[in-house]
PDB file of N, CA and C in Angstrom:
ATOM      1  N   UNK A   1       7.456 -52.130  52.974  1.00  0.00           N
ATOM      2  CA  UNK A   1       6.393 -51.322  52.422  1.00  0.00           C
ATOM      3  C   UNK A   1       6.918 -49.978  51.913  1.00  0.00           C
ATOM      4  N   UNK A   2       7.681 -49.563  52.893  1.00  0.00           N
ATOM      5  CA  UNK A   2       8.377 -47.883  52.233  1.00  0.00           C
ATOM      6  C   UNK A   2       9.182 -48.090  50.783  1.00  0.00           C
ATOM      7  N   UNK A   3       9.848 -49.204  50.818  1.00  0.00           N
ATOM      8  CA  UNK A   3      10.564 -49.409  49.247  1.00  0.00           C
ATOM      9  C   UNK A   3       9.633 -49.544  48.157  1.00  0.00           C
ATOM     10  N   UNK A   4       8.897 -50.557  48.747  1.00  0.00           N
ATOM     11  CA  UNK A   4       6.980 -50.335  47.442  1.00  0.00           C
ATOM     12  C   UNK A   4       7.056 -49.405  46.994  1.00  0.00           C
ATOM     13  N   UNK A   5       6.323 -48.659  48.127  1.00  0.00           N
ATOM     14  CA  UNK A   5       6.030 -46.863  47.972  1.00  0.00           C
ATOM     15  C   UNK A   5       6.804 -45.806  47.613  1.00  0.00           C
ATOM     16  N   UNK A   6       8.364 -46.067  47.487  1.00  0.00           N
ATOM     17  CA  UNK A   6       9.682 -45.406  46.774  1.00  0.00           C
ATOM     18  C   UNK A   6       9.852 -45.827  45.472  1.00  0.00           C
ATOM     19  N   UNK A   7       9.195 -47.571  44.883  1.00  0.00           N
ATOM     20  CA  UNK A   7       9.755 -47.880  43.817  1.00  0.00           C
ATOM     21  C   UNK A   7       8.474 -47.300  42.941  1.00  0.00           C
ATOM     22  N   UNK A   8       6.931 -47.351  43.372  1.00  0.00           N
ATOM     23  CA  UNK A   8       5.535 -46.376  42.764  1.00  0.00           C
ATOM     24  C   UNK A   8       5.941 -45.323  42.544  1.00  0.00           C
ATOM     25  N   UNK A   9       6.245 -44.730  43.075  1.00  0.00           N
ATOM     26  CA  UNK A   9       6.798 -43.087  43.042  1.00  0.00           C
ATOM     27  C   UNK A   9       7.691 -42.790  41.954  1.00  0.00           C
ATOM     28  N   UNK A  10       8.281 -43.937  41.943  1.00  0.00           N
ATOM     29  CA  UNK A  10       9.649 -43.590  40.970  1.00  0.00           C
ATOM     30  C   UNK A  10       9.488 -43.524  39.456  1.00  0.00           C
ATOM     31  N   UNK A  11       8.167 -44.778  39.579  1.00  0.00           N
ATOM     32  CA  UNK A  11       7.919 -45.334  38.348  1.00  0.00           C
ATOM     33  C   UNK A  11       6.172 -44.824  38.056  1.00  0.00           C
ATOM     34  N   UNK A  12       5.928 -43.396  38.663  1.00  0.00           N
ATOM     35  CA  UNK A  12       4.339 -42.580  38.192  1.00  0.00           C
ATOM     36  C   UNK A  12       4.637 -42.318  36.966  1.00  0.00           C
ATOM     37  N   UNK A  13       3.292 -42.341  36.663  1.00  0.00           N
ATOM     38  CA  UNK A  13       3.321 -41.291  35.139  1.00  0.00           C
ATOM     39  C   UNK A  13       3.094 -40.103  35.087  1.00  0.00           C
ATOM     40  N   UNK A  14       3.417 -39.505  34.017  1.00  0.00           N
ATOM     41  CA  UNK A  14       4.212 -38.145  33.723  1.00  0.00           C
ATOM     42  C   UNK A  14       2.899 -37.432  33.523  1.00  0.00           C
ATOM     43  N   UNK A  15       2.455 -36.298  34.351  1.00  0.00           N
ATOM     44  CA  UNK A  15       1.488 -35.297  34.021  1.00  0.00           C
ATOM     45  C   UNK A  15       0.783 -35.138  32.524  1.00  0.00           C
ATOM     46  N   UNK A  16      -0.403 -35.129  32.681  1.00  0.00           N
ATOM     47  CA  UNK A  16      -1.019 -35.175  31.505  1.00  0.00           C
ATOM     48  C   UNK A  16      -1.793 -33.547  31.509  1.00  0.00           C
ATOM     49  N   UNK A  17      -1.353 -32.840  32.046  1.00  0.00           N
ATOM     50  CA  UNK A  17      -2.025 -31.345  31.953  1.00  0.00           C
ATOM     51  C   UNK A  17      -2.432 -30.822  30.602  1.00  0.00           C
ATOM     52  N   UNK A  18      -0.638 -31.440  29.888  1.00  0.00           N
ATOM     53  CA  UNK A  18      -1.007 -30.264  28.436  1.00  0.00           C
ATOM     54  C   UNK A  18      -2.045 -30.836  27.749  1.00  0.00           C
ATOM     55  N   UNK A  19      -2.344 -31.768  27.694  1.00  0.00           N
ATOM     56  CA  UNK A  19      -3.993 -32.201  27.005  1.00  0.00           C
ATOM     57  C   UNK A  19      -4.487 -31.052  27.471  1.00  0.00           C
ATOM     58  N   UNK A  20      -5.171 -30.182  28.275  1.00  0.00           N
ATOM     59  CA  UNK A  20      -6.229 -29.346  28.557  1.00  0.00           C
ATOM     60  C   UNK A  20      -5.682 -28.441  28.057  1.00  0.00           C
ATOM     61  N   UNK A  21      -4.111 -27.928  27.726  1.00  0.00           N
ATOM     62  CA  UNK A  21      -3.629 -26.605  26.919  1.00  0.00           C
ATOM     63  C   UNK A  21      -4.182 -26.527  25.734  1.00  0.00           C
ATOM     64  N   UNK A  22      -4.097 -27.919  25.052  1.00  0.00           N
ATOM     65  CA  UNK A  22      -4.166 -28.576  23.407  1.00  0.00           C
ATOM     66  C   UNK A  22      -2.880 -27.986  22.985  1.00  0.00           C
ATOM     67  N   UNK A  23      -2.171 -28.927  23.773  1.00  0.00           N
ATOM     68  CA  UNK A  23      -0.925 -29.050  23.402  1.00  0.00           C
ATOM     69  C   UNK A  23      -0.430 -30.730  23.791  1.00  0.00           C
ATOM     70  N   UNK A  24       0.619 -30.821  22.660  1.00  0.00           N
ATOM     71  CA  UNK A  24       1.668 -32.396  23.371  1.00  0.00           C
ATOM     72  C   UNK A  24       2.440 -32.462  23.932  1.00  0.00           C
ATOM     73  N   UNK A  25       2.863 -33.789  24.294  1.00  0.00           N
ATOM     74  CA  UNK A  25       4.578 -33.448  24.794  1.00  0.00           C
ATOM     75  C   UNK A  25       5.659 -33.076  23.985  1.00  0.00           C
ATOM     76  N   UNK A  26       5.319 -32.670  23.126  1.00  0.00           N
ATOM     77  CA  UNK A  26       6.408 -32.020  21.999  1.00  0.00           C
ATOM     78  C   UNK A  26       6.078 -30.548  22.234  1.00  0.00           C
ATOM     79  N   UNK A  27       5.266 -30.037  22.621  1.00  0.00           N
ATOM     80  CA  UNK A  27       4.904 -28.911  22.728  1.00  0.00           C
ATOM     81  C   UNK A  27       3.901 -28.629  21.056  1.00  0.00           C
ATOM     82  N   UNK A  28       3.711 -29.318  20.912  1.00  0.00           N
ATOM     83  CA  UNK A  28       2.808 -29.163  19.349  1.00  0.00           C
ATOM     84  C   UNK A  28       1.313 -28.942  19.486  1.00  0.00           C
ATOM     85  N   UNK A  29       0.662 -28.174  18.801  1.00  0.00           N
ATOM     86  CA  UNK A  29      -0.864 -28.283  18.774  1.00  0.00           C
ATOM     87  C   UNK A  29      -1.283 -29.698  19.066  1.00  0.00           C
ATOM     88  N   UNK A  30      -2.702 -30.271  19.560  1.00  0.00           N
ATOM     89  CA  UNK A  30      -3.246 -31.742  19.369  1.00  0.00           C
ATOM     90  C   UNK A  30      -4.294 -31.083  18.248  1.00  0.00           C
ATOM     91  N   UNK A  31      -4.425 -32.301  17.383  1.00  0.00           N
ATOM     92  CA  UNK A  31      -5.557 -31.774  16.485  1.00  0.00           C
ATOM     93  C   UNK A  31      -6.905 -32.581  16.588  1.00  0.00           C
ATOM     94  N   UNK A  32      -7.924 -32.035  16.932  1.00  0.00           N
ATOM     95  CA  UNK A  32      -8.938 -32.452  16.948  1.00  0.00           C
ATOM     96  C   UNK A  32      -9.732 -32.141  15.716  1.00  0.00           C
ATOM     97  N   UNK A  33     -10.692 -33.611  15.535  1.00  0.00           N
ATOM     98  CA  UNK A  33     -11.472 -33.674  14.570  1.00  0.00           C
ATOM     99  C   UNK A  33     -13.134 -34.294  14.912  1.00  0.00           C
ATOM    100  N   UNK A  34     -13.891 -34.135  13.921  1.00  0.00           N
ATOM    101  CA  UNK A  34     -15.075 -34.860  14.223  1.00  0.00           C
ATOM    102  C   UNK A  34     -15.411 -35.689  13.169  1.00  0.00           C
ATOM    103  N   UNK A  35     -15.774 -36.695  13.188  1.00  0.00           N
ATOM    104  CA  UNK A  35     -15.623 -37.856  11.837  1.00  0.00           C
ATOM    105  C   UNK A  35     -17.064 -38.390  11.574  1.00  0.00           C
ATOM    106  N   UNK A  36     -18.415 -37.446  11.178  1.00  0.00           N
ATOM    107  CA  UNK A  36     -19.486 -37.472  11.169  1.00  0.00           C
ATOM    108  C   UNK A  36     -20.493 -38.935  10.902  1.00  0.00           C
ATOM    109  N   UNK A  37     -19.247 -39.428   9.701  1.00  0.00           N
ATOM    110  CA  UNK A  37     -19.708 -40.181   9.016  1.00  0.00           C
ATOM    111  C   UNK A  37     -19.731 -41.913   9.915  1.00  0.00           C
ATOM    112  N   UNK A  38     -18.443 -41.631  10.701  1.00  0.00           N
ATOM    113  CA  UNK A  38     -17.912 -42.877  11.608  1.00  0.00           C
ATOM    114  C   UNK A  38     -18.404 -42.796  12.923  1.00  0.00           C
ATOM    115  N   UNK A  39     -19.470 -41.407  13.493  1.00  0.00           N
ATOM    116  CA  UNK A  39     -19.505 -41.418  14.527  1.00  0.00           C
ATOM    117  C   UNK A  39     -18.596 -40.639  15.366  1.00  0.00           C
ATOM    118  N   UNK A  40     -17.052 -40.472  15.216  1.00  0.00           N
ATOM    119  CA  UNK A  40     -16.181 -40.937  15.937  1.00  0.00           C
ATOM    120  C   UNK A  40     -15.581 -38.737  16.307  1.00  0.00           C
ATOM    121  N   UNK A  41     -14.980 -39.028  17.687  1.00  0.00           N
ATOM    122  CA  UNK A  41     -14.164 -37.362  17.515  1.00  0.00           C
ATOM    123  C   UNK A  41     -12.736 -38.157  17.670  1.00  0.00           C
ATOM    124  N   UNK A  42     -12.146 -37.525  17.092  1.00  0.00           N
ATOM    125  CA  UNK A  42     -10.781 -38.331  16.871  1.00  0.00           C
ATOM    126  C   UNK A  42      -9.351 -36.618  17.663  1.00  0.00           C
ATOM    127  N   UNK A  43      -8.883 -37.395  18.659  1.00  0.00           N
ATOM    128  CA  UNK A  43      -7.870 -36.412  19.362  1.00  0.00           C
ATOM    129  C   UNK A  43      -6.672 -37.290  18.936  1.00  0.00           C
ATOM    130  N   UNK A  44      -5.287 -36.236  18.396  1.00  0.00           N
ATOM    131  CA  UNK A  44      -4.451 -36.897  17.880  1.00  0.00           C
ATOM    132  C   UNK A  44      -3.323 -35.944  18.111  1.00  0.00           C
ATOM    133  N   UNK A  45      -2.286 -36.520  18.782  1.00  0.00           N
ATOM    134  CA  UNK A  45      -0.696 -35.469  18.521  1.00  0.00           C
ATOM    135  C   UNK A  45      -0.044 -36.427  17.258  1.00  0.00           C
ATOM    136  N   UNK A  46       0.955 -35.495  16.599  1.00  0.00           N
ATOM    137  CA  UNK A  46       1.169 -35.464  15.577  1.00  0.00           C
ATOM    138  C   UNK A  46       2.723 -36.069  15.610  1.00  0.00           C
ATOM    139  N   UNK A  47       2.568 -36.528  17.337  1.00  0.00           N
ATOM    140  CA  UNK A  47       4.397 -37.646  17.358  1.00  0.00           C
ATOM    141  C   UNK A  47       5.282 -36.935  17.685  1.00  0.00           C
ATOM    142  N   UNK A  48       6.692 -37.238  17.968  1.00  0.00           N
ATOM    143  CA  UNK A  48       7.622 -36.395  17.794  1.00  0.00           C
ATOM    144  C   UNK A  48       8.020 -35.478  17.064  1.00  0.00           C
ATOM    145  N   UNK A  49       7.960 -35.798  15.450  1.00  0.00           N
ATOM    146  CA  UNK A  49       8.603 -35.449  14.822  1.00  0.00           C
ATOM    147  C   UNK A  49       7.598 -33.995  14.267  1.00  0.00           C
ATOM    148  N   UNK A  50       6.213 -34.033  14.707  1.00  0.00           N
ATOM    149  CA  UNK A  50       5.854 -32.919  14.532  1.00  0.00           C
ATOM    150  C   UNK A  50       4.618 -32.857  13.163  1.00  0.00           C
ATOM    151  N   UNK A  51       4.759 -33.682  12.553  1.00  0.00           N
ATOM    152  CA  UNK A  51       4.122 -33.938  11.231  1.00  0.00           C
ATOM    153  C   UNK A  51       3.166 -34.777  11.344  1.00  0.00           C
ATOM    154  N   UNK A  52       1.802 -33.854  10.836  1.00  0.00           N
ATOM    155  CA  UNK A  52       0.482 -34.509  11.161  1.00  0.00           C
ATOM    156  C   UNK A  52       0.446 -35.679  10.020  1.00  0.00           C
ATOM    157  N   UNK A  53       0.441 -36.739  10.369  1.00  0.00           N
ATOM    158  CA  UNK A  53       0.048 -37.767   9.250  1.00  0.00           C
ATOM    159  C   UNK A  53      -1.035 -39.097   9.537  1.00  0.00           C
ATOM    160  N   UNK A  54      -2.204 -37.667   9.886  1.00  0.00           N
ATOM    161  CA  UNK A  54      -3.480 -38.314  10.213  1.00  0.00           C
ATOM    162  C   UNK A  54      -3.535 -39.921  10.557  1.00  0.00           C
ATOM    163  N   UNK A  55      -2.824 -39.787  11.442  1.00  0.00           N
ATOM    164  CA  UNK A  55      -2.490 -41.110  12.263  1.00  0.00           C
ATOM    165  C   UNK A  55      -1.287 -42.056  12.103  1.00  0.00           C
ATOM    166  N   UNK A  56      -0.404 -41.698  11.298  1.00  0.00           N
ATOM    167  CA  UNK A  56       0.385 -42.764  10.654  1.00  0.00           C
ATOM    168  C   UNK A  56       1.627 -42.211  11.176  1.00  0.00           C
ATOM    169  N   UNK A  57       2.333 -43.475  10.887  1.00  0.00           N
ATOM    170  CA  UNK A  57       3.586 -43.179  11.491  1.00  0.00           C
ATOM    171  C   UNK A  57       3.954 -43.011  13.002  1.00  0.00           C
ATOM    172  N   UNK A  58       4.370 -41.769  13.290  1.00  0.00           N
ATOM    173  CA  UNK A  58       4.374 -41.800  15.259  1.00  0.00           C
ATOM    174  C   UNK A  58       3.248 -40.995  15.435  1.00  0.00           C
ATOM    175  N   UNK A  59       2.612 -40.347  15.213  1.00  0.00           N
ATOM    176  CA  UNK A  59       1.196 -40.080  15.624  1.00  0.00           C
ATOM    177  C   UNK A  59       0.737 -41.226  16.683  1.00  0.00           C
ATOM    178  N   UNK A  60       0.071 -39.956  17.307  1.00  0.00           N
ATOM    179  CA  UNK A  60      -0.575 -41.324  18.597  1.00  0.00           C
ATOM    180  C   UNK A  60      -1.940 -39.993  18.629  1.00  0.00           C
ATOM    181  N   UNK A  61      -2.740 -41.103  18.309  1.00  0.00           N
ATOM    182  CA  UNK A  61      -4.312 -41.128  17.878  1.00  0.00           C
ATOM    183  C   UNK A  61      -5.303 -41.764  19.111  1.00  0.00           C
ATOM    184  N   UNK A  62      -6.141 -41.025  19.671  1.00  0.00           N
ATOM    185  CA  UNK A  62      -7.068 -41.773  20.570  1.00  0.00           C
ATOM    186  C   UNK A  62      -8.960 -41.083  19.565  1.00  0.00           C
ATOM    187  N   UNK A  63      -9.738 -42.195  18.953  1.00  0.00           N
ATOM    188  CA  UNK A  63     -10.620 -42.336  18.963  1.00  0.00           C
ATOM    189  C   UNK A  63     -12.063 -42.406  19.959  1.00  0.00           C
ATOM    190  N   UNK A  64     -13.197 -41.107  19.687  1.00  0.00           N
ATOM    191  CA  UNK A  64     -13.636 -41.529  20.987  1.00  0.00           C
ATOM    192  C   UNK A  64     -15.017 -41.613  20.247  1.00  0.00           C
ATOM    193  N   UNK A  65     -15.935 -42.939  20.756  1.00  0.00           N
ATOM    194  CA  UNK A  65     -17.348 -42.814  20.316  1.00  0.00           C
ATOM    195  C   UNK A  65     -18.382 -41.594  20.604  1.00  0.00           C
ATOM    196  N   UNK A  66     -18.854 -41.579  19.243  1.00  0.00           N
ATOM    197  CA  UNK A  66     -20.000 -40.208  19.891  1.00  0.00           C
ATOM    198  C   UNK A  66     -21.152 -40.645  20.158  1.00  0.00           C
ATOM    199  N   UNK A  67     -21.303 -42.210  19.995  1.00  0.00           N
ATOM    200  CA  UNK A  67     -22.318 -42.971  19.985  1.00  0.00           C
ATOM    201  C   UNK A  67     -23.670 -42.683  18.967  1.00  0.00           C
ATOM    202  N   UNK A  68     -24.856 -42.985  19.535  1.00  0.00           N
ATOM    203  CA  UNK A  68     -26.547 -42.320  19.043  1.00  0.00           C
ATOM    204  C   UNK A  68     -26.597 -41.313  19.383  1.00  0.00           C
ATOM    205  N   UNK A  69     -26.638 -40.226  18.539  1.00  0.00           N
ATOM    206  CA  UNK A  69     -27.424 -39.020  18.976  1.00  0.00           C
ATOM    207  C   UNK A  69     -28.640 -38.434  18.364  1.00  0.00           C
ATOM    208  N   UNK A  70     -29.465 -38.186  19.102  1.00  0.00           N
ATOM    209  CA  UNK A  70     -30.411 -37.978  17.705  1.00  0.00           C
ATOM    210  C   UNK A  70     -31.210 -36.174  18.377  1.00  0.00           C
ATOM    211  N   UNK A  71     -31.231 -35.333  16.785  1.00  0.00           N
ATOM    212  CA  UNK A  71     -31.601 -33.723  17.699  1.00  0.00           C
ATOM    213  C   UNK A  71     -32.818 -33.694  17.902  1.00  0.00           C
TER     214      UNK A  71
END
């Protein structure tokens, strides 16, 4: 059981704090958007290499529903 619990440990994932900075693991802005037309708020780092290309390429993009809202 202790080797389990040495090999979990070994293999956690890596702090997700800088999301709440609005920052990446590159240390880069995240850019947030709101996509009125789709519903959608779209949170996106811009990859390694640093270059926003509104999703393409190494961008790593998470889509989130805004669902029905009505004022």
């Amino acid at each position: 059981m202790s080797q389990l619990m040495a090999n979990m440990n070994a293999h956690s994932r890596p702090s997700l704090s800088f999301i709440a900075d609005g920052m990446d693991a590159w240390d880069n802005p995240l850019v947030y958007e709101v996509d009125q037309e789709r519903r959608i708020a779209v949170i996106r780092s811009a990859g390694q290499n640093g270059i926003d290309e509104d999703g393409g390429s190494d961008d790593i993009q998470v889509d989130i529903s805004l669902g029905e809202y009505e004022h």
